[in-house]
Every structure is written in C-alpha cells, then in structure tokens.
Protein backbone atom coordinates (compact mmCIF):
# COMPACT_ATOMS: atom_id res chain seq x y z
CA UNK A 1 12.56 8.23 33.21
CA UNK A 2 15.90 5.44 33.22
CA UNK A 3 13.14 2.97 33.68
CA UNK A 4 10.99 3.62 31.25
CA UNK A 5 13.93 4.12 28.47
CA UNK A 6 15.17 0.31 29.53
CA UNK A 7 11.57 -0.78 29.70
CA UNK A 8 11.33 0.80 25.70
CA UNK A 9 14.79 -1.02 25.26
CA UNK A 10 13.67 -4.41 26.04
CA UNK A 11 10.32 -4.49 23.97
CA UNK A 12 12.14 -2.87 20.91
CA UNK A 13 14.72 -6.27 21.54
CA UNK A 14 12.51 -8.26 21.96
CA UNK A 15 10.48 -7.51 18.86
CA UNK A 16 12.84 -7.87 16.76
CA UNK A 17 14.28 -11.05 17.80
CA UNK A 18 10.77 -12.30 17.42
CA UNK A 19 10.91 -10.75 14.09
CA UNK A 20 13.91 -12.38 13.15
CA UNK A 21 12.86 -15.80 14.50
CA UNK A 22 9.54 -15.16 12.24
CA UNK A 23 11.28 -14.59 9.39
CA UNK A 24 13.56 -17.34 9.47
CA UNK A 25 10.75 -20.15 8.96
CA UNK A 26 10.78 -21.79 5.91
CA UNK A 27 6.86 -23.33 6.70
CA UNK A 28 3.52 -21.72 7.63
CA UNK A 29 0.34 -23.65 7.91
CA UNK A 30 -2.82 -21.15 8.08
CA UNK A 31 -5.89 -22.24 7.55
CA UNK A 32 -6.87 -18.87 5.84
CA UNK A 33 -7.14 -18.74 2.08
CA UNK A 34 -8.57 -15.15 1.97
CA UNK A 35 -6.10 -13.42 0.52
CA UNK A 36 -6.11 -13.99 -3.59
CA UNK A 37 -2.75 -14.33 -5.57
CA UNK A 38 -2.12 -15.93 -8.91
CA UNK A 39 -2.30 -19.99 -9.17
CA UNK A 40 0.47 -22.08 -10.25
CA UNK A 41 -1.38 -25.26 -9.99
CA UNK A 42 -5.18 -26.23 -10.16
CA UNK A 43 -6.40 -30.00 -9.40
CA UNK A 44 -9.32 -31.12 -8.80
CA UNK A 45 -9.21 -34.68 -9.83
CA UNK A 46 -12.26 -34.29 -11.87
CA UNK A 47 -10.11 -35.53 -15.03
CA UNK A 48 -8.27 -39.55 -15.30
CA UNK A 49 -9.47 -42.23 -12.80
CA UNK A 50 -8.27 -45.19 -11.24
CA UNK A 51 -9.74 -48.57 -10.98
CA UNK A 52 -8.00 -49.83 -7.71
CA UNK A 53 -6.46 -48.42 -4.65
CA UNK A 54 -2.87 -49.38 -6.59
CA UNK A 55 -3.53 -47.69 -9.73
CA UNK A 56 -0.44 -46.48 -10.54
CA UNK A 57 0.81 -43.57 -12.87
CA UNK A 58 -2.67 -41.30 -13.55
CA UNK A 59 -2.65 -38.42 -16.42
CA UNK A 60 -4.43 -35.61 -14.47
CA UNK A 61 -5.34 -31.88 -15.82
CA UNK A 62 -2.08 -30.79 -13.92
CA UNK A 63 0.05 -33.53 -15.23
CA UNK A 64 1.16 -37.18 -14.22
CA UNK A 65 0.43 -38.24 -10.93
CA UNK A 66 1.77 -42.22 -9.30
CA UNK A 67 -0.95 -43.51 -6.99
CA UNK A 68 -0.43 -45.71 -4.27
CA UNK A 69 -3.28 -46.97 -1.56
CA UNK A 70 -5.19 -44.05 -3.14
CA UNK A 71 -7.58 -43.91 -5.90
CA UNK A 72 -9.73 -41.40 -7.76
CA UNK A 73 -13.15 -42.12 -6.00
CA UNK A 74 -16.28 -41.53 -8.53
CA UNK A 75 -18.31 -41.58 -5.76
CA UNK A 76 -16.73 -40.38 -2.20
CA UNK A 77 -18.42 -40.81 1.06
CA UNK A 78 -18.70 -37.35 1.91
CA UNK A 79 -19.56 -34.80 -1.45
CA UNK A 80 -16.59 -32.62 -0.73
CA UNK A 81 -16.39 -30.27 -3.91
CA UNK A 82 -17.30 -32.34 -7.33
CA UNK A 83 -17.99 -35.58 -8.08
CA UNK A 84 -14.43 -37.10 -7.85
CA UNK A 85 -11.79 -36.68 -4.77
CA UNK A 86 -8.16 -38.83 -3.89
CA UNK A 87 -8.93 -41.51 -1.35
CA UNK A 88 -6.38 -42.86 0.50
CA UNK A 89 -5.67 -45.77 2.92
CA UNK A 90 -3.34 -47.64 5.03
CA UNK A 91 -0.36 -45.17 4.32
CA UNK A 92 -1.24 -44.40 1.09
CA UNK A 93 0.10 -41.78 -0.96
CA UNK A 94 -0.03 -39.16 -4.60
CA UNK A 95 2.53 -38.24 -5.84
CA UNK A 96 3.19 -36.00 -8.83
CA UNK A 97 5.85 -36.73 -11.02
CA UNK A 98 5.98 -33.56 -12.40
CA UNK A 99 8.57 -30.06 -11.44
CA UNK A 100 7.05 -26.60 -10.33
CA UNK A 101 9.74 -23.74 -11.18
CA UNK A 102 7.76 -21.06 -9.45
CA UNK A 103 10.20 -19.08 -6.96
CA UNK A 104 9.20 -17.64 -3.53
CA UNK A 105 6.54 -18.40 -1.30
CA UNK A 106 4.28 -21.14 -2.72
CA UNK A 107 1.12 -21.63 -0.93
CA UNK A 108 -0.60 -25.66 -0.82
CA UNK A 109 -3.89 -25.38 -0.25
CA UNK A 110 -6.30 -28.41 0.02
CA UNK A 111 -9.72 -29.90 1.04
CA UNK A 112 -9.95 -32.84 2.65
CA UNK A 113 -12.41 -35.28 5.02
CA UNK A 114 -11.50 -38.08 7.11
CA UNK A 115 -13.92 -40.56 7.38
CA UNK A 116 -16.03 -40.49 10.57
CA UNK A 117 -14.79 -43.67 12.13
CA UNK A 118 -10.75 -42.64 11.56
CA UNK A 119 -10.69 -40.48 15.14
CA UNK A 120 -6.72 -41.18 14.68
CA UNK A 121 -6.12 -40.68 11.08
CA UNK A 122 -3.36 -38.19 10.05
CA UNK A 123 -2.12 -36.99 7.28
CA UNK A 124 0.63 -34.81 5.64
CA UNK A 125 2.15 -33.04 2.73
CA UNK A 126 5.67 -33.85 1.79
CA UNK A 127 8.61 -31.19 -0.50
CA UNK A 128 11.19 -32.85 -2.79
CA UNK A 129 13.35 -30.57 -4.59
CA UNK A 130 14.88 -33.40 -6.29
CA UNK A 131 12.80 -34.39 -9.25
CA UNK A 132 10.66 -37.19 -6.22
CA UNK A 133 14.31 -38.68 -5.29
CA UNK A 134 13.49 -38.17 -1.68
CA UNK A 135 10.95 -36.22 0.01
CA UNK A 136 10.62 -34.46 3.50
CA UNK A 137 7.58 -33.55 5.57
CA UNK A 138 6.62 -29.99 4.88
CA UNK A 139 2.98 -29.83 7.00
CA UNK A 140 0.56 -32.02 8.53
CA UNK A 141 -2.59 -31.95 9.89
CA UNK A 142 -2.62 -30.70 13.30
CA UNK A 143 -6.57 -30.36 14.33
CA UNK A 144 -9.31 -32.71 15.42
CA UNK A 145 -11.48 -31.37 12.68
CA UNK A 146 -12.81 -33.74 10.16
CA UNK A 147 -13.03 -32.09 7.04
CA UNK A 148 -11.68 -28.55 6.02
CA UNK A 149 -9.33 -26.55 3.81
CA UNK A 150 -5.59 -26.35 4.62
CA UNK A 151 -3.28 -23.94 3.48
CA UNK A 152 0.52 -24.72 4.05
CA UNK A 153 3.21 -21.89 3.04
CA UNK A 154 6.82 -22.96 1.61
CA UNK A 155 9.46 -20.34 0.80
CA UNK A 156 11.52 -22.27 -1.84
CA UNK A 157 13.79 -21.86 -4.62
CA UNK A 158 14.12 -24.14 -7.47
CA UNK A 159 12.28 -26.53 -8.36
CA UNK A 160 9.76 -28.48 -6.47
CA UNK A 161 7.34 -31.18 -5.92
CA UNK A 162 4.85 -32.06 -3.86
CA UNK A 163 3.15 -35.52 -2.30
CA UNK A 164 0.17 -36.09 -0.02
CA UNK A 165 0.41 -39.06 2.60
CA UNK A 166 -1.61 -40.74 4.62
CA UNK A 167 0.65 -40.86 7.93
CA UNK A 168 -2.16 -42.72 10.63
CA UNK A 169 -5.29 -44.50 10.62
CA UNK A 170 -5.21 -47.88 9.27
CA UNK A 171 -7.95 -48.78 6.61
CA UNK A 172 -9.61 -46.05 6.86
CA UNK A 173 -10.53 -43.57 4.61
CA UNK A 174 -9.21 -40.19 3.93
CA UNK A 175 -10.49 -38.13 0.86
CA UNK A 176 -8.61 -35.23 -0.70
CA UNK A 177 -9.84 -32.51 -3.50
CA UNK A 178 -8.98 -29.35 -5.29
CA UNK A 179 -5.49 -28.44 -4.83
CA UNK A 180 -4.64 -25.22 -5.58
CA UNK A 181 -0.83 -23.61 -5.34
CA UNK A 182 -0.76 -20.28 -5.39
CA UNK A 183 2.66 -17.84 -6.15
CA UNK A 184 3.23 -14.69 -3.92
C-alpha cells in the first residue's frame, strides 16, 4: 500500500510540473486550424500589387504593408488559394506597418509553398511589440513539407506586429497566402 501511495505521489508531481512548464510558454506552433474563433486579421493579398521584388510600402485590405525581396505575384508557380500570393527571395521579408491591440492568445495562421528546387529554404514569422522598432523570432518552419498551413500561437499583451522572413534558400522562391489571426 506505501508503494503505491508514493507511486500516486510522484505522477501527481510530476503532472503538474509538466503542467506548469506547459503553461509557462509564450509560443505554440500546431499545424491544426480546426478549432474556429473570431478573426482579428484577414489577408489574402488579393488587393494592391507590386511591380518588383523591392516594391516597397503596399496598401493591402488589412492595411500598409513594406516589401522587401518579396512581391505580390499575379501569377505564382504553384495556385495556392487565389490568384495572387507574397513571394519572397534571398532573405526577403513583409512587414506590416500597422498595430494589433487584440489581448491574449493570438493565433498566425498561414499557407505557404516553397518552390520545388529550394530543399533548404526556411522561413519564419517574427513579433515586435514596438510599433516594427525591432523584431524577434516567434516560429519557424520546422518540417520537410513543401506547401501547407501553419498555425503559430502567441500569448501577448499590448500591442503587436507581425513580419514574415525568408531565413534560407538563396534565390529561390517561397510563396505565402491568406493570413488569418484569430483572438481566443
């Protein structure tokens, strides 16, 4: 009977320190997006366009948006959602210039496809909370899979912005469509 009471001590311990250690992340990536709560943000980059891979500052549905080594492709590679999508290369990036005052978890979710011959492209999302003063990495891509929908989790506070980089892969190609943050 002693033994099984310190065997039932340890697991209870041991579940909640896992517990605690689960609660205390501040970033989730899951690549499920079954679950349906209300949207913050909706982009799908259908709206604007840019002429070069530098095009600068683009009005979007969502708001402004700085560009650089990305584009608005009218006619991407792979047909990922609609007829437009981000591409980006070297270590390009988009950025928006705009403030999200939402509170709680936020959830980033995104489509993307990396071209076929880019076996060592990466990518990631970045977090500033300081109006795009300075940003830090808040998830990447993690998989071998070429194309798919990510969904990164941020518990925040404040206000917040978001930018998608292009962290590997030289020249080529990565492609990026309908954004969607959602509020708990």
């Amino acid at each position: 009977m002693r033994a099984l009471m310190i065997c039932l001590a340890t697991i209870t311990v041991l579940f909640s320190e896992t517990r605690k250690s689960t609660a205390q992340s501040k970033a989730v990536v899951t690549n499920k997006t079954d679950y349906v709560r209300p949207i913050a943000l909706s982009e799908g980059f259908e709206t604007g366009g840019t002429p070069t891979l530098n095009g600068g500052v683009v009005k979007l549905k969502s708001g402004l948006w700085l560009f650089k080594g990305a584009a608005i492709d009218l006619n991407p590679r792979p047909q990922i959602n609609n007829k437009k999508a981000v591409k980006l290369i070297d270590n390009g990036k988009c950025s928006m210039l705009f403030d999200l005052t939402e509170k709680g978890l936020l959830s980033f979710e995104i489509t993307y496809h990396i071209e076929d011959t880019a076996a060592n492209s990466a990518w990631g999302i970045f977090v500033s909370y300081n109006k795009g003063v300075s940003y830090k990495l808040f998830g990447r891509s993690n998989d071998k899979q070429k194309s798919g929908r990510k969904a990164f989790v941020l518990d925040h506070s404040g206000k917040v912005r978001f930018e998608i980089r292009k962290l590997s892969g030289g020249k080529n190609s990565i492609w990026f469509d309908d954004i969607e943050i959602r509020t708990s």
